[in-house]
PDB file of N, CA and C in Angstrom:
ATOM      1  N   UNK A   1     115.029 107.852 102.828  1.00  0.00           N
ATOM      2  CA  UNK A   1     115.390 106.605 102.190  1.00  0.00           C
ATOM      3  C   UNK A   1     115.776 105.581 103.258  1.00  0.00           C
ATOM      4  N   UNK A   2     115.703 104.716 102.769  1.00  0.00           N
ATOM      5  CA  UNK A   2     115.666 103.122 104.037  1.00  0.00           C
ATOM      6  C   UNK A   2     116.723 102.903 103.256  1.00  0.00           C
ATOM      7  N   UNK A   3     117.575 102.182 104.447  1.00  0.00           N
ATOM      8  CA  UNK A   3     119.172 101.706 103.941  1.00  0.00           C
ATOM      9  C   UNK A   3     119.182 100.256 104.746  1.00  0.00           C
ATOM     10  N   UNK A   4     118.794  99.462 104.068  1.00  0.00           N
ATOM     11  CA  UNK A   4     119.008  98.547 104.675  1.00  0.00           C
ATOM     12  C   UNK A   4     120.532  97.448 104.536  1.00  0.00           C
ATOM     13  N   UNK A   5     121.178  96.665 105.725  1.00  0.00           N
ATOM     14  CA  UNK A   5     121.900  96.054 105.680  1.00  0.00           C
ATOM     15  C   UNK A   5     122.025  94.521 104.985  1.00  0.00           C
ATOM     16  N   UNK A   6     122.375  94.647 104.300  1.00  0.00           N
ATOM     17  CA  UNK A   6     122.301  93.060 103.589  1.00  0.00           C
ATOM     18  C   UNK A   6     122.811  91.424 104.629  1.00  0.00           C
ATOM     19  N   UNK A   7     123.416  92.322 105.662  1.00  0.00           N
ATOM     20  CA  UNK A   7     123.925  90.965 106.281  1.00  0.00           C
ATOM     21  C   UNK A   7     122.521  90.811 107.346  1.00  0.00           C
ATOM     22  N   UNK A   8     121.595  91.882 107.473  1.00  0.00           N
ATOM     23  CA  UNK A   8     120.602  91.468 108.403  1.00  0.00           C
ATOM     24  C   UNK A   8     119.152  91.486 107.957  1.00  0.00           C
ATOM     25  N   UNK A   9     119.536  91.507 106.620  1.00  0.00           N
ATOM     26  CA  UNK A   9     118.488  91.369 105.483  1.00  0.00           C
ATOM     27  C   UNK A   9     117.504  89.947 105.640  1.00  0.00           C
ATOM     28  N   UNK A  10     116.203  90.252 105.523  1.00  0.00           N
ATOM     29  CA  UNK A  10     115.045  89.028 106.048  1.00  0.00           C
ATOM     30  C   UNK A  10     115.351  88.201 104.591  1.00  0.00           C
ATOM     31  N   UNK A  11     115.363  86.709 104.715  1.00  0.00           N
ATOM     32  CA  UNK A  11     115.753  85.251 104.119  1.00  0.00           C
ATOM     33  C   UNK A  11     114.769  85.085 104.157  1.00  0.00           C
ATOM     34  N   UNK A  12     113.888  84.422 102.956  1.00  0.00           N
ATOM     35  CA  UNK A  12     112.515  83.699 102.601  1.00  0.00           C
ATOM     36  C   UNK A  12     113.526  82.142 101.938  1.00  0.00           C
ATOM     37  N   UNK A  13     113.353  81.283 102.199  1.00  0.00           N
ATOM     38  CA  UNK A  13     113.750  79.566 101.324  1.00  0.00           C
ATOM     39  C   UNK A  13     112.577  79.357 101.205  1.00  0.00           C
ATOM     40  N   UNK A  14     113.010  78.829  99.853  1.00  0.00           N
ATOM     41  CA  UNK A  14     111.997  77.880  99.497  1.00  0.00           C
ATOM     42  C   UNK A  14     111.765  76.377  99.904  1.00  0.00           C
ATOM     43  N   UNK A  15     110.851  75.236 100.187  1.00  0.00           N
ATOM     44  CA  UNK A  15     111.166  74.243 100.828  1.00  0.00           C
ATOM     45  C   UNK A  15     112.342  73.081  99.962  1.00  0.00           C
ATOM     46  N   UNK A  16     112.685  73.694  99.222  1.00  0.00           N
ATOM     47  CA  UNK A  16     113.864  72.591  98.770  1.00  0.00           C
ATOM     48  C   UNK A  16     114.748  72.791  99.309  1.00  0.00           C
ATOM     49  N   UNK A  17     115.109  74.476  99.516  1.00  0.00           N
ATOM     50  CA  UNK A  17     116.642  75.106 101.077  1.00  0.00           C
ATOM     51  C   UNK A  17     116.185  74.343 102.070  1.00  0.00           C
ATOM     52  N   UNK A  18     115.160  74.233 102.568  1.00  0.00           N
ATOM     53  CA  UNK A  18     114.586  73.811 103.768  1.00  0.00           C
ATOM     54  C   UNK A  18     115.074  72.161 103.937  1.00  0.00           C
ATOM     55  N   UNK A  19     114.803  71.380 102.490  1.00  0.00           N
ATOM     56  CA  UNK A  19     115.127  70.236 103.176  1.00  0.00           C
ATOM     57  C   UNK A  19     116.337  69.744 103.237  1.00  0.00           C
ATOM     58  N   UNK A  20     117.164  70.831 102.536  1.00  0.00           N
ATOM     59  CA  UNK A  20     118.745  70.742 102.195  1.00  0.00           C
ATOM     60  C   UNK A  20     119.440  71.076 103.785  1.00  0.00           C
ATOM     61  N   UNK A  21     118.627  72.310 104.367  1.00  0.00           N
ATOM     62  CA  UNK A  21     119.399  72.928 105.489  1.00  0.00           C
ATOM     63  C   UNK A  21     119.123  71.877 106.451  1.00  0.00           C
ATOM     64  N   UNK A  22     117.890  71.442 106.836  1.00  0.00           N
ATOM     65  CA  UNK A  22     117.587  70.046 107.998  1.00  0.00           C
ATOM     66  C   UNK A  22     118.052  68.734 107.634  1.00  0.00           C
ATOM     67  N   UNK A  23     118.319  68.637 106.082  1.00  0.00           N
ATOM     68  CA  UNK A  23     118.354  67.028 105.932  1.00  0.00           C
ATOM     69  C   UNK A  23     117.444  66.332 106.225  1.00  0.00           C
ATOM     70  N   UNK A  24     116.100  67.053 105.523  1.00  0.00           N
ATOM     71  CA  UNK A  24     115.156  66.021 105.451  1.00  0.00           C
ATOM     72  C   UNK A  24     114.122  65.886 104.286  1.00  0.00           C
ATOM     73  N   UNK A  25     113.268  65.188 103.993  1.00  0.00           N
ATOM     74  CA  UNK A  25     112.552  64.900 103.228  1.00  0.00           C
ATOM     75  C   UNK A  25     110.746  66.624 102.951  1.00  0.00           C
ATOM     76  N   UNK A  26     110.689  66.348 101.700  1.00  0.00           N
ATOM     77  CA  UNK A  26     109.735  67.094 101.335  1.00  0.00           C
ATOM     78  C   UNK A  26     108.547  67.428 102.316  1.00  0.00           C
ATOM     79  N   UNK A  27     108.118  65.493 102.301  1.00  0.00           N
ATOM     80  CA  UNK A  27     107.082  65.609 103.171  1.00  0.00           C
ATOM     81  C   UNK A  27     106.968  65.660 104.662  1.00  0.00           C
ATOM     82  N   UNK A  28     108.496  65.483 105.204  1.00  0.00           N
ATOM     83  CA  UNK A  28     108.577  65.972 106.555  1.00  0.00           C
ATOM     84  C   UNK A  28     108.825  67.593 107.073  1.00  0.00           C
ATOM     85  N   UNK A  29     109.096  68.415 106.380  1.00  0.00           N
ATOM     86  CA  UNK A  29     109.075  70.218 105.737  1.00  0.00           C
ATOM     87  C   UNK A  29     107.695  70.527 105.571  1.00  0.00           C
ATOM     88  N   UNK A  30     106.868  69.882 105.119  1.00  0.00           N
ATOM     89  CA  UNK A  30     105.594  70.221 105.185  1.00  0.00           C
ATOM     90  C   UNK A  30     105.186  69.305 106.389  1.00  0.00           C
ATOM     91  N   UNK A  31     104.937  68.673 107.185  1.00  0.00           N
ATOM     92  CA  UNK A  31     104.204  68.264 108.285  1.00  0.00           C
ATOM     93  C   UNK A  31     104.745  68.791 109.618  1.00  0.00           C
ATOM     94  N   UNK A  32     106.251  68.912 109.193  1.00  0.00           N
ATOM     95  CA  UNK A  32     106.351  70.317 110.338  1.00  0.00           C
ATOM     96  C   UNK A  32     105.638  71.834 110.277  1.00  0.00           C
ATOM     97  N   UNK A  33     105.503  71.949 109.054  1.00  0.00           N
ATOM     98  CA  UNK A  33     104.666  73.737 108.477  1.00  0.00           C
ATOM     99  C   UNK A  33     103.648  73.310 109.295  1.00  0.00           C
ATOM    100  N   UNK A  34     102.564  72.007 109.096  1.00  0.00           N
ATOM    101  CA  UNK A  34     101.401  71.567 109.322  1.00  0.00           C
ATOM    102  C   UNK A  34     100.951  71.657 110.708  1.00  0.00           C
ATOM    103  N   UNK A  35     101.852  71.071 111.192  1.00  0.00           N
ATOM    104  CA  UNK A  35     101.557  71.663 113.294  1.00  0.00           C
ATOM    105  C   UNK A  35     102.321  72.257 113.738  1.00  0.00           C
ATOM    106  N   UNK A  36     102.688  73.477 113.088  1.00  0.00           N
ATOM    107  CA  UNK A  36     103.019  74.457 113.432  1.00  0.00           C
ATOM    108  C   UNK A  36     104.313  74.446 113.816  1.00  0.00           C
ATOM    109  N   UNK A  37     105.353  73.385 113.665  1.00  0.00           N
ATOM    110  CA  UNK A  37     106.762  73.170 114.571  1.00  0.00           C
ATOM    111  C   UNK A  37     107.575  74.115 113.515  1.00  0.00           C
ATOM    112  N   UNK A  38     107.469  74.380 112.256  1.00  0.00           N
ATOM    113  CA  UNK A  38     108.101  75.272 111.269  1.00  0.00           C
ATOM    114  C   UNK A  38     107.392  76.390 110.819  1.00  0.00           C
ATOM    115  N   UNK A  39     107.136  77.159 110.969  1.00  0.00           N
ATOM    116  CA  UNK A  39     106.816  78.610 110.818  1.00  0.00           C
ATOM    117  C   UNK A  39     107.266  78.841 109.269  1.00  0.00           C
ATOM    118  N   UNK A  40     106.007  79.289 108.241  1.00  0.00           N
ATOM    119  CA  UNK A  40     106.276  79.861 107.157  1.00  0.00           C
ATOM    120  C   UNK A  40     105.202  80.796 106.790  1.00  0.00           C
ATOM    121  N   UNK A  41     105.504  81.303 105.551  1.00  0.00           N
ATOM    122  CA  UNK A  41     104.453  82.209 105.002  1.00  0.00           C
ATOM    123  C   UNK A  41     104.100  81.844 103.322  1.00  0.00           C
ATOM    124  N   UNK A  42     103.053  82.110 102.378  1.00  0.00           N
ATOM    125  CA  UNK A  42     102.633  81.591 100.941  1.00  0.00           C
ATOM    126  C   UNK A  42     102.554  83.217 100.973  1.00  0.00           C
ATOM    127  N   UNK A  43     103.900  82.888  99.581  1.00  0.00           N
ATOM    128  CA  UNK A  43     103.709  84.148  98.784  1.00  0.00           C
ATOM    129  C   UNK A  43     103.355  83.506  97.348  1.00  0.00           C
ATOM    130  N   UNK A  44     102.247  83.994  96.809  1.00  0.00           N
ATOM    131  CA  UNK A  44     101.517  83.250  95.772  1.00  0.00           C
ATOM    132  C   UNK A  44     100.969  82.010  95.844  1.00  0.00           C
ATOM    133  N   UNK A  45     101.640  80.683  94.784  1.00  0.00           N
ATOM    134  CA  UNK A  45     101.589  79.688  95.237  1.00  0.00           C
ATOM    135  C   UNK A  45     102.689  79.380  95.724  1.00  0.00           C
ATOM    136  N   UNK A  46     103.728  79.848  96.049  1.00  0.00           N
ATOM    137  CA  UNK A  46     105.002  79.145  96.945  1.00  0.00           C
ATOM    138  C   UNK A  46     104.578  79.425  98.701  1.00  0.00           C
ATOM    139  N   UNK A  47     105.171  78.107  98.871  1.00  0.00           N
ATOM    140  CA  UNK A  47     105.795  77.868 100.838  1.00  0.00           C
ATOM    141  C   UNK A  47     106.735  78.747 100.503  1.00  0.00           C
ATOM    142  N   UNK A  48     107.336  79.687 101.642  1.00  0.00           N
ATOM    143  CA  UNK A  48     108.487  80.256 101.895  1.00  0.00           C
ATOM    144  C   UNK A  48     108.688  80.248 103.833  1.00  0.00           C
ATOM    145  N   UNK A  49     109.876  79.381 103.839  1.00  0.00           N
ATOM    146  CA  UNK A  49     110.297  79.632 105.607  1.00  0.00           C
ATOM    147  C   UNK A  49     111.115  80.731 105.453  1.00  0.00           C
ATOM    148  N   UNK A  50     111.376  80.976 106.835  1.00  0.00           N
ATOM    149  CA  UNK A  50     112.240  82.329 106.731  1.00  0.00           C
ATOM    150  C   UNK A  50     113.754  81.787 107.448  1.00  0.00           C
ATOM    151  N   UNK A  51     114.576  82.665 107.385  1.00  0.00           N
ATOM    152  CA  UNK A  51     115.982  82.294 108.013  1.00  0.00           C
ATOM    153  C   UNK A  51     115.733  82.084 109.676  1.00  0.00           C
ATOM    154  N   UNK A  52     115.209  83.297 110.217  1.00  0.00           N
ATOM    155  CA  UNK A  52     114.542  83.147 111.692  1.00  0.00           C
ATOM    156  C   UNK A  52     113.719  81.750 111.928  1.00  0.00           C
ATOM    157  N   UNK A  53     112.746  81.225 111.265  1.00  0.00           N
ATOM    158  CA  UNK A  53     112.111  80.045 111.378  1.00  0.00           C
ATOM    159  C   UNK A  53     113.004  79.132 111.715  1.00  0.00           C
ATOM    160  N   UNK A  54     113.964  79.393 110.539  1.00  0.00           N
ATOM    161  CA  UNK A  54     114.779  77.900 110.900  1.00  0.00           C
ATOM    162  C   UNK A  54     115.729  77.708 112.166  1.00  0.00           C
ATOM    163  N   UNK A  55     116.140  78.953 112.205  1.00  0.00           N
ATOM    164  CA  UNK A  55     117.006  78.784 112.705  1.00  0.00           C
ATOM    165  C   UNK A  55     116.032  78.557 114.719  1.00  0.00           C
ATOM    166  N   UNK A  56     114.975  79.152 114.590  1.00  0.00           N
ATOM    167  CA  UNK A  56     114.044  78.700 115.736  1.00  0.00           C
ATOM    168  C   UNK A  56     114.115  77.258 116.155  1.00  0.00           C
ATOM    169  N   UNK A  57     113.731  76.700 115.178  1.00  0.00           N
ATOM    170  CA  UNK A  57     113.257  74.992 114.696  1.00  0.00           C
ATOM    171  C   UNK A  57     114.283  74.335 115.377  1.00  0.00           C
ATOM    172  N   UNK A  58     115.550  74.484 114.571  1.00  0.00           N
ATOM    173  CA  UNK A  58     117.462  74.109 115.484  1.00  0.00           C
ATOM    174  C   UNK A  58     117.064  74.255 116.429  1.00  0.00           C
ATOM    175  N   UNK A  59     117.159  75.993 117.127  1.00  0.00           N
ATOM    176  CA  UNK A  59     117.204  76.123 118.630  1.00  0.00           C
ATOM    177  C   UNK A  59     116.619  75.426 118.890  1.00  0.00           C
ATOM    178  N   UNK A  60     115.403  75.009 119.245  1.00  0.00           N
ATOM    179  CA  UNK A  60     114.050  74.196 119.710  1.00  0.00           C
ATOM    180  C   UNK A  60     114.500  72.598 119.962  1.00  0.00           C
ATOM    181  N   UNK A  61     115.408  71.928 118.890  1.00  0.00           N
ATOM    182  CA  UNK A  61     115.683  70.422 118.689  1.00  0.00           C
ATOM    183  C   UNK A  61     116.998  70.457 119.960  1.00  0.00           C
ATOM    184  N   UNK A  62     118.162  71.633 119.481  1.00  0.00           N
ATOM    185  CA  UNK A  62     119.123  71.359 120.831  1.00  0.00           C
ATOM    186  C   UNK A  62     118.468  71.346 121.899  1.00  0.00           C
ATOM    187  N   UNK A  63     117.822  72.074 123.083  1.00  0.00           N
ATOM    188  CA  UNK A  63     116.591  72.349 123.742  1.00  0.00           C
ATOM    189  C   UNK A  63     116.399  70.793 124.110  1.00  0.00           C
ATOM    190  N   UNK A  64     115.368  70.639 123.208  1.00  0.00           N
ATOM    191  CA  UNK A  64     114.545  69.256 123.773  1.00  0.00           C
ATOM    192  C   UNK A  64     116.412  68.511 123.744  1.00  0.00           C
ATOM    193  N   UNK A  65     117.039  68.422 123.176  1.00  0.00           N
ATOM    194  CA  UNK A  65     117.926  67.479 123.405  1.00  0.00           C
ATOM    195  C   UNK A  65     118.883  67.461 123.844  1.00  0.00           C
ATOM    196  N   UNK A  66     118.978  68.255 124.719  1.00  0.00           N
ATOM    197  CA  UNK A  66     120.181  68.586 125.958  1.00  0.00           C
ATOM    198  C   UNK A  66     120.204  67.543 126.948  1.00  0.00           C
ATOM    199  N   UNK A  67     121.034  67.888 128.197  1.00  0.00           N
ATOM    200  CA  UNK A  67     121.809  67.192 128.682  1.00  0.00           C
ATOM    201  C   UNK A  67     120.394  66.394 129.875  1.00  0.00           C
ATOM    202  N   UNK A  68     119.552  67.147 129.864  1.00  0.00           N
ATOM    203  CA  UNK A  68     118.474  66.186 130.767  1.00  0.00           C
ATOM    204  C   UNK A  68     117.213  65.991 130.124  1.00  0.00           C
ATOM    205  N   UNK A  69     117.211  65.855 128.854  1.00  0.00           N
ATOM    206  CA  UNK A  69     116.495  65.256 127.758  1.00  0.00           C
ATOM    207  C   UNK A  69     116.408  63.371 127.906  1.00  0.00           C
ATOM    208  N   UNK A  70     114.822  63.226 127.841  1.00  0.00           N
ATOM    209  CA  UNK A  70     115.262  61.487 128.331  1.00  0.00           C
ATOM    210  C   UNK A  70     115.604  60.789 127.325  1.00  0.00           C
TER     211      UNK A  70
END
């Protein structure tokens, strides 16, 4: 039997979490999916990002916008 941990349990959002967690708009959640800057997967007809995606996406924005960022 597989015992898995709930606190390290894999997160699918749907893009409405998505634009709640970035603070941004529908169609900017999808044009990030679109070139690739947000990582998701279609289960059925739903977008689903994952918790890892996002939290990639963050890492990625501090990154470019650190201290020798022009």
């Amino acid at each position: 039997m597989l015992d898995l941990d709930p606190s390290v349990a894999a997160q699918l959002h749907p893009v409405e979490s998505v634009m709640a967690r970035l603070s941004i708009g529908r169609s900017a959640v999808f044009e990030l999916i679109r070139t690739g800057e947000l990582r998701s997967v279609k289960v059925g007809r739903r977008r689903l990002v994952s918790e890892s995606a996002i939290r990639q996406f963050i890492e990625r924005l501090d990154h470019s916008s650190g201290p020798n960022a022009a």
